[in-house]
Structures are given as C-alpha cells and as structure tokens.
Protein backbone atom coordinates (compact mmCIF):
# COMPACT_ATOMS: atom_id res chain seq x y z
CA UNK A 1 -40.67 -17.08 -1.01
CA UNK A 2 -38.54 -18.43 1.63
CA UNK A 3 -35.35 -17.04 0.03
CA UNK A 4 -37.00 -13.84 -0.17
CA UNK A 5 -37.45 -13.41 3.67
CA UNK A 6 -34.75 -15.44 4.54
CA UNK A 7 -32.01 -13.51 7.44
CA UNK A 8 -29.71 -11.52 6.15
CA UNK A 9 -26.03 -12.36 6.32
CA UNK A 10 -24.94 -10.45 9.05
CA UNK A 11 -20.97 -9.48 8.70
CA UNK A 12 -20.19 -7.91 11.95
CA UNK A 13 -19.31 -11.13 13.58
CA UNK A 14 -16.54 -11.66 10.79
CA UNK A 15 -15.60 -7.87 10.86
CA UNK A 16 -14.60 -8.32 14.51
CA UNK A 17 -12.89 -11.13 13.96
CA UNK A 18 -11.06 -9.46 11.53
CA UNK A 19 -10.49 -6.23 14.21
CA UNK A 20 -9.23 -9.11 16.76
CA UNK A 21 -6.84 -10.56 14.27
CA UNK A 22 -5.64 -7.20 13.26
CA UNK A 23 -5.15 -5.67 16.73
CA UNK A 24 -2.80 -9.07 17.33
CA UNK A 25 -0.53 -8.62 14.53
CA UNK A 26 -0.40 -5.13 15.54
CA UNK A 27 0.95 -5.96 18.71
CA UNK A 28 3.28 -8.49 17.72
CA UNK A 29 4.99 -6.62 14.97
CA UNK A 30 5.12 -3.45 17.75
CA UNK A 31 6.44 -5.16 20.61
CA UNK A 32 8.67 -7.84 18.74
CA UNK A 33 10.11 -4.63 17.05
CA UNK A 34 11.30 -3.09 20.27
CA UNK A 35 11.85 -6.51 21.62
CA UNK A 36 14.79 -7.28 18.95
CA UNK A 37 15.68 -3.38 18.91
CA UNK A 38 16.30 -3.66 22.73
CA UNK A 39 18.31 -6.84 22.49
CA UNK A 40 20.52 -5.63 19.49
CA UNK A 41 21.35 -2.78 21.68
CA UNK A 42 22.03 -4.94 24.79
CA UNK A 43 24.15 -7.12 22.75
CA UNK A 44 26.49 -4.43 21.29
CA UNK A 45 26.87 -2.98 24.97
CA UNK A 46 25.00 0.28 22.62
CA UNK A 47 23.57 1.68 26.02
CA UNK A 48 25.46 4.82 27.48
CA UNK A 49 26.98 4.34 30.94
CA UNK A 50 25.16 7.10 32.19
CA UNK A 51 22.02 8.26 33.69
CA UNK A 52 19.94 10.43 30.67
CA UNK A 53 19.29 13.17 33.31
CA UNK A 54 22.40 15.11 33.35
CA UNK A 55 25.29 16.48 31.77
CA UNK A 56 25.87 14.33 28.25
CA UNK A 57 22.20 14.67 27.46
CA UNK A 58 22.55 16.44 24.26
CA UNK A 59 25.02 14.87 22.86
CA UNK A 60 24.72 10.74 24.03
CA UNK A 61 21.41 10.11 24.66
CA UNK A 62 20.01 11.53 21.86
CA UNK A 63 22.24 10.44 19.53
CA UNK A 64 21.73 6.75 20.80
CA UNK A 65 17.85 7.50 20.67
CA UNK A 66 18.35 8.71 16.97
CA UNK A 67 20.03 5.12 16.21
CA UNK A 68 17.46 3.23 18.53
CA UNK A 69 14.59 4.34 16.33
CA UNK A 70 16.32 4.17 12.85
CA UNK A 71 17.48 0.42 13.83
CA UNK A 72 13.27 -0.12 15.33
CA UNK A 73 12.00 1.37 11.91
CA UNK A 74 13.90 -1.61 9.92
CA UNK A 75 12.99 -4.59 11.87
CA UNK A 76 9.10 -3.02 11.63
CA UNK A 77 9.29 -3.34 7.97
CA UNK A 78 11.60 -6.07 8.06
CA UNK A 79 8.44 -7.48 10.07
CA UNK A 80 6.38 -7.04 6.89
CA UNK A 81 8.29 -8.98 4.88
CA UNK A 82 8.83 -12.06 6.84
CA UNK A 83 4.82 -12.03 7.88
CA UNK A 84 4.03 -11.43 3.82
CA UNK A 85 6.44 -14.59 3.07
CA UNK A 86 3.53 -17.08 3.80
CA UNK A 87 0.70 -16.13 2.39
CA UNK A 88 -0.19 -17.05 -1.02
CA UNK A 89 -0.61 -14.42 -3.72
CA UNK A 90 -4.70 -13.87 -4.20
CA UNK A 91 -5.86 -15.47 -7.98
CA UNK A 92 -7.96 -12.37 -9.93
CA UNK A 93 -11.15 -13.29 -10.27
CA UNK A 94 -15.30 -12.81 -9.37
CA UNK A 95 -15.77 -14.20 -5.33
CA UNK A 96 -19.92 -14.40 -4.18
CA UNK A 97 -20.29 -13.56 -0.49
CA UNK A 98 -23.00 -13.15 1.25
CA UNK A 99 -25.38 -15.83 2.85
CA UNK A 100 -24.91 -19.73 2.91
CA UNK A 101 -21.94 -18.69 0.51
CA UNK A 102 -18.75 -19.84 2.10
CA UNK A 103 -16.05 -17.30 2.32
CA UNK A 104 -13.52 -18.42 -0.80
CA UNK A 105 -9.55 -18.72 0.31
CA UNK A 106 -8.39 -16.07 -2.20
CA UNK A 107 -10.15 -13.29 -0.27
CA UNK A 108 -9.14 -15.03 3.14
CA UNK A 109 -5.69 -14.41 1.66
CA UNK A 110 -6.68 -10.71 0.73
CA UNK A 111 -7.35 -9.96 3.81
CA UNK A 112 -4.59 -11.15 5.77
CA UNK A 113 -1.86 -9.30 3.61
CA UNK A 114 -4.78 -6.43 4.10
CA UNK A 115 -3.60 -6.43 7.93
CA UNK A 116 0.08 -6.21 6.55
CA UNK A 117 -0.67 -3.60 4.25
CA UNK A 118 -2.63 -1.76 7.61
CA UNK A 119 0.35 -1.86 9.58
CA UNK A 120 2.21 -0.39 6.74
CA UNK A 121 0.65 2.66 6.50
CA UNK A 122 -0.93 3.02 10.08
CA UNK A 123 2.62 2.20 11.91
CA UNK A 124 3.12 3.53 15.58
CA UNK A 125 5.47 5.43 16.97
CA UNK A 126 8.34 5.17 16.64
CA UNK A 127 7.36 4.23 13.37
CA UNK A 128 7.36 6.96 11.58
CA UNK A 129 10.18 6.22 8.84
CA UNK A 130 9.21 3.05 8.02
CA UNK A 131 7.63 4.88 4.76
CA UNK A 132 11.31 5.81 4.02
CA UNK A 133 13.02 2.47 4.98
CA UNK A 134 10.47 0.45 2.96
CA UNK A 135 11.29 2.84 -0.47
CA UNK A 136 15.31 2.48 0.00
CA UNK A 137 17.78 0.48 -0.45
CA UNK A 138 18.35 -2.23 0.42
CA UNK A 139 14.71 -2.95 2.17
CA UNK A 140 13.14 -1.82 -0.85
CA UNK A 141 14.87 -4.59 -2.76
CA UNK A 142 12.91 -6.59 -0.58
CA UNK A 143 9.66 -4.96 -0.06
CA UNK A 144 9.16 -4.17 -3.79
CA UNK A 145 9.15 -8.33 -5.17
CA UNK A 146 7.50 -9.64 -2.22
CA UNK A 147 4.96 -7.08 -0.59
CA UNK A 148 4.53 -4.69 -3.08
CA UNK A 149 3.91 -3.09 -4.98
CA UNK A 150 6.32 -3.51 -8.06
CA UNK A 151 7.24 -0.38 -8.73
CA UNK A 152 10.02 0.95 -10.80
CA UNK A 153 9.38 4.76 -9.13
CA UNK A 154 10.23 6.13 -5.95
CA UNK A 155 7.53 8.77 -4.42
CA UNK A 156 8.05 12.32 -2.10
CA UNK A 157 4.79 10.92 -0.49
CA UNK A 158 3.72 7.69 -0.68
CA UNK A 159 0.02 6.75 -2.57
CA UNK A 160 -2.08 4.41 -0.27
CA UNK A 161 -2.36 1.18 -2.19
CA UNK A 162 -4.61 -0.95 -0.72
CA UNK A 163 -3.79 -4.48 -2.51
CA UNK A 164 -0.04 -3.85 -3.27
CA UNK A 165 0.75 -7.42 -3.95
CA UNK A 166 -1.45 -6.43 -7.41
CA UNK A 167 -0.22 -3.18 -8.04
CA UNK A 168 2.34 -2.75 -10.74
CA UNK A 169 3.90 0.82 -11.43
CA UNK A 170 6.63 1.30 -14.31
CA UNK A 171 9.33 3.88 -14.31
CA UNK A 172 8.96 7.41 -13.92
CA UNK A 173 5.61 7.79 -12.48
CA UNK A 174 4.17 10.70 -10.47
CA UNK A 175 1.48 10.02 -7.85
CA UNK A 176 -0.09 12.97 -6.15
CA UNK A 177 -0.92 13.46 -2.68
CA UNK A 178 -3.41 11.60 -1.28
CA UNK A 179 -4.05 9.66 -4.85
CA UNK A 180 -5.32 5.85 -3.79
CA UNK A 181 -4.86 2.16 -5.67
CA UNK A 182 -6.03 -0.68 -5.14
CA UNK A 183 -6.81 -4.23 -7.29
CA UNK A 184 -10.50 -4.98 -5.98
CA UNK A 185 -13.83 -3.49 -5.61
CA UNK A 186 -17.25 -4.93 -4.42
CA UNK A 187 -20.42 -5.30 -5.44
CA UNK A 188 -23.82 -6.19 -3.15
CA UNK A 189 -22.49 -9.90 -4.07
CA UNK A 190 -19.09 -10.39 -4.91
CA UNK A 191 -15.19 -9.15 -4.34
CA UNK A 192 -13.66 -9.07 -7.77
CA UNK A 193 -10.04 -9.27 -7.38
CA UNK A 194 -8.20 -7.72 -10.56
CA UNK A 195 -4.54 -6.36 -11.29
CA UNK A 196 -3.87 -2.75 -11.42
CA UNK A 197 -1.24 -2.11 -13.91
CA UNK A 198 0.13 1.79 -14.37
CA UNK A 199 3.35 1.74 -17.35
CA UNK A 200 5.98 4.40 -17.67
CA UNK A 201 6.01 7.68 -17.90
CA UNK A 202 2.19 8.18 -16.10
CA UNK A 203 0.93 10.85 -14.16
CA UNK A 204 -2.01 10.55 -11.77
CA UNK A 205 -3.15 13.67 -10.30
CA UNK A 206 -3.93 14.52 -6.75
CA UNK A 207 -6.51 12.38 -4.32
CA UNK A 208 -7.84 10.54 -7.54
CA UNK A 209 -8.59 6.42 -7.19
CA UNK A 210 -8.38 3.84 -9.45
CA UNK A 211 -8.72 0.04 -9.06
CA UNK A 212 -8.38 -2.85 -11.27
CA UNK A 213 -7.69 -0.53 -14.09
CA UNK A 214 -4.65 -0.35 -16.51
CA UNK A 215 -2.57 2.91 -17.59
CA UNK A 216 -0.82 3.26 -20.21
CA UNK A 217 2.37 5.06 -21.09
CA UNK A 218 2.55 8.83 -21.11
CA UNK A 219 -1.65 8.80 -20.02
CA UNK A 220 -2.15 11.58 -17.57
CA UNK A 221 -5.21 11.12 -14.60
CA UNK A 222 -6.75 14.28 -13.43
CA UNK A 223 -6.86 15.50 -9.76
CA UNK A 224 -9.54 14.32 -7.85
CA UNK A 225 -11.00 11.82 -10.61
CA UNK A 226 -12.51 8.21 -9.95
CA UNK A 227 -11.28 5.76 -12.72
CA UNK A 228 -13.95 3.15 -12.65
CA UNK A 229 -12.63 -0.57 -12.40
CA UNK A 230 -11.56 -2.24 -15.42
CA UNK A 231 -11.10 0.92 -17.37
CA UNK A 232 -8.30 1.10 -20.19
CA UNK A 233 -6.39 3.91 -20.28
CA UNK A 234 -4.51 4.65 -23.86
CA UNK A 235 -1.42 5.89 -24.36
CA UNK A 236 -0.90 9.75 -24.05
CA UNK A 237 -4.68 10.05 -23.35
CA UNK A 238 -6.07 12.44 -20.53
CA UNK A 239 -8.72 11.32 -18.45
CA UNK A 240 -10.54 13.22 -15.70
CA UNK A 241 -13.78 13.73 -13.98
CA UNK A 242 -15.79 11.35 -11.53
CA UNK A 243 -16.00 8.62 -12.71
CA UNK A 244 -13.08 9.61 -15.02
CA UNK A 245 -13.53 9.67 -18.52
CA UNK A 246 -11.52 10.52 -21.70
CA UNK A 247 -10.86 14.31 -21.81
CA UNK A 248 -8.06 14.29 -24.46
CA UNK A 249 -5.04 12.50 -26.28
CA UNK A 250 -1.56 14.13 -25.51
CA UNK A 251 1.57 14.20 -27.23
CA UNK A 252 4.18 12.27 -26.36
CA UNK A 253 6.04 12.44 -22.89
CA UNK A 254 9.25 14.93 -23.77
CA UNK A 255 7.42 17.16 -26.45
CA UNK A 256 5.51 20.09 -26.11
CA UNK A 257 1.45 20.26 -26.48
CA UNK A 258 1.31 23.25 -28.73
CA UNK A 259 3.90 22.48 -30.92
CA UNK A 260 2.05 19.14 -31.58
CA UNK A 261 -1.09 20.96 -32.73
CA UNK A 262 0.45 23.18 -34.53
CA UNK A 263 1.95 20.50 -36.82
C-alpha cells in the first residue's frame, strides 16, 4: 500500500541540471572557439592594417572574415572531439529509473556525449559549416572513430543521430531529409541502450526514425515510417508504414525490379 501512494519521482530537478550543464559546455566550446580563432589570427599578424570602414572593404575585410569563420568552424568541431575523448563509450543494455533507483553510470555517460552531440547539430553562429568540416577530410577522419557515427557514407544533408557513438552506417547509404537515428528508447521504467547498425547499399526514406534496429544490405525504409526498436531488417526487403513493417523483398541493388519478376 505504501508503494502504491508513495511520491512520484519527480525529474525536473535532474532535467535542469542537465539544462545548466548543457548551457556551460555551450559556452565554453563558443567562446574558447573564438578565443583560439582570435589568438591564431593575432599570432600570424592575420589582421588587416586598416580600419573595415573604408576603401579595401570588399576585398580585405571580407576575405579575412571568410578565413576567420572557416578557421572558428574547425576548432568548434575540433572542440567535439577533444570533449568526446573522455567519456567512456555507454555498455547496451536495460537501465531502471525512476524512484529510489539510482541513476546507472552508462546513461550518465549517455547523456554527457548527448550535450556533445547537442552542440553538434544546434551550433551558433558562426557555426554554420561545422556540418561540412565534421564530414571532410581530414576532421572527419577524426570525428567518424571517436564521436560518431561510423559511417562509410557521406550525406547532402546530414540525418540527426541522436546516440552517434552507436550508430554504424556502411557504404553507399542514402538518408533523406529530416530522417532521425538513434541507439535508445524508453519505457515508463527503463533506458535501453542498443546499437543501431544500417550495412551497405541502404536507403532510408525521408523524416522516417529508427532506433536500436539493424538494416541490412540493399533493404529500402519508406518515407515517413517508424521502425520500432529492435526490428531486423532483411536484405533487399522494403519496409514502410508507422510503425514500419515488411511491405516487400527487392531485387538486388544494381538490377532492375521488373526484370526480376519477370524471370
């Protein structure tokens, strides 16, 4: 009876916490950014001799601005990968929460590299290549073993993965716009952490999810679908729908549909 009407674990105490921890890494990967940016330029004697309000404008300025940002944009995600460097890779597994239960370290690392993974996508200005910086060489060299995720493809527009560190994507691989991964999901009582694992050759169609879910070669998802956690997707096979199930099996990747039924 008592653990019936017992209080409620209340999480908005440990959500602020997390807001408070967030907004400081924020800050520090922002203004450390600049901070180095600034000094790099000092350093080289990179500043022109010149006030920016007047003839030269065009040309110096902006062309030192245009290197000023570029040079910001690496040390953000260069940022990234030194703050990543410490914190242990979260074990896959079932994690209770909720009351008298006491928060287990593999989510605690979760959501730290979930403030990284923030910052990623949700950089400031001047920020706004660090999608491009983090995707080509040589950061990506980087970026790829030890943020994540390991991915073999390169993307127009990248996919928000929320748990890239367990996120593995093989070669060839087309993501659609606003398609989202991730390698957890919740339930009233737990976090299950679990590896998302897409192979070669996949395509995943246009603002569909998936989480803790494997693809196989040549399988094509749907637009819009919601592959349910844990699900198996075969080789060649079509899925679609919400939650996304098995629409078809395909041919091969290189050879044409009709010519496959027709034999």
């Amino acid at each position: 009876m008592n653990n019936a009407h017992s209080k409620p674990h209340d999480l908005k105490h440990g959500i602020q916490g997390f807001l408070v921890l967030d907004g400081i890494v924020r800050l520090f990967i922002w203004s450390n950014s600049f901070m180095l940016t600034f000094a790099v330029f000092t350093r080289l004697d990179a500043w022109p001799e010149f006030s920016p309000i007047g003839t030269g404008w065009n040309q110096i300025w902006l062309w030192k601005l245009t290197h000023l940002v570029l040079l910001y944009n690496v040390f953000y995600v260069a940022h990234l990968v030194v703050l990543r460097l410490p914190i242990p890779l979260p074990k896959e597994g079932r994690y209770e929460i909720g009351t008298g239960k006491k928060l287990d370290r593999q989510l605690i690392y979760s959501a730290l590299i979930g403030i990284l993974t923030k910052a990623r996508y949700e950089a400031p200005f001047p920020g706004f290549l660090v999608f491009h910086i983090a995707n080509l060489p040589p950061m990506c060299w980087l970026m790829g073993p030890i943020f994540g995720p390991k991915s073999r493809s390169c993307y127009a527009t990248e996919p928000v993965i929320a748990d890239p560190h367990l996120v593995t994507i093989g070669r060839n691989v087309v993501v659609g716009l606003g398609a989202a991964m991730g390698a957890h999901f919740q339930d009233r009582d737990s976090v299950v952490i679990k590896r998302t694992v897409i192979e070669d050759e996949v395509v995943i169609g246009a603002l569909s999810a998936l989480t803790g879910a494997h693809v196989k070669r040549g399988a094509v998802i749907g637009a819009a679908s919601f592959v349910l956690p844990g699900s198996v997707i075969g080789e060649n096979e079509y899925w679609s729908g919400n939650p996304a199930r098995k629409r078809r099996v395909l041919p091969p990747p290189g050879e044409r549909e009709d010519s496959a039924e027709g034999s």
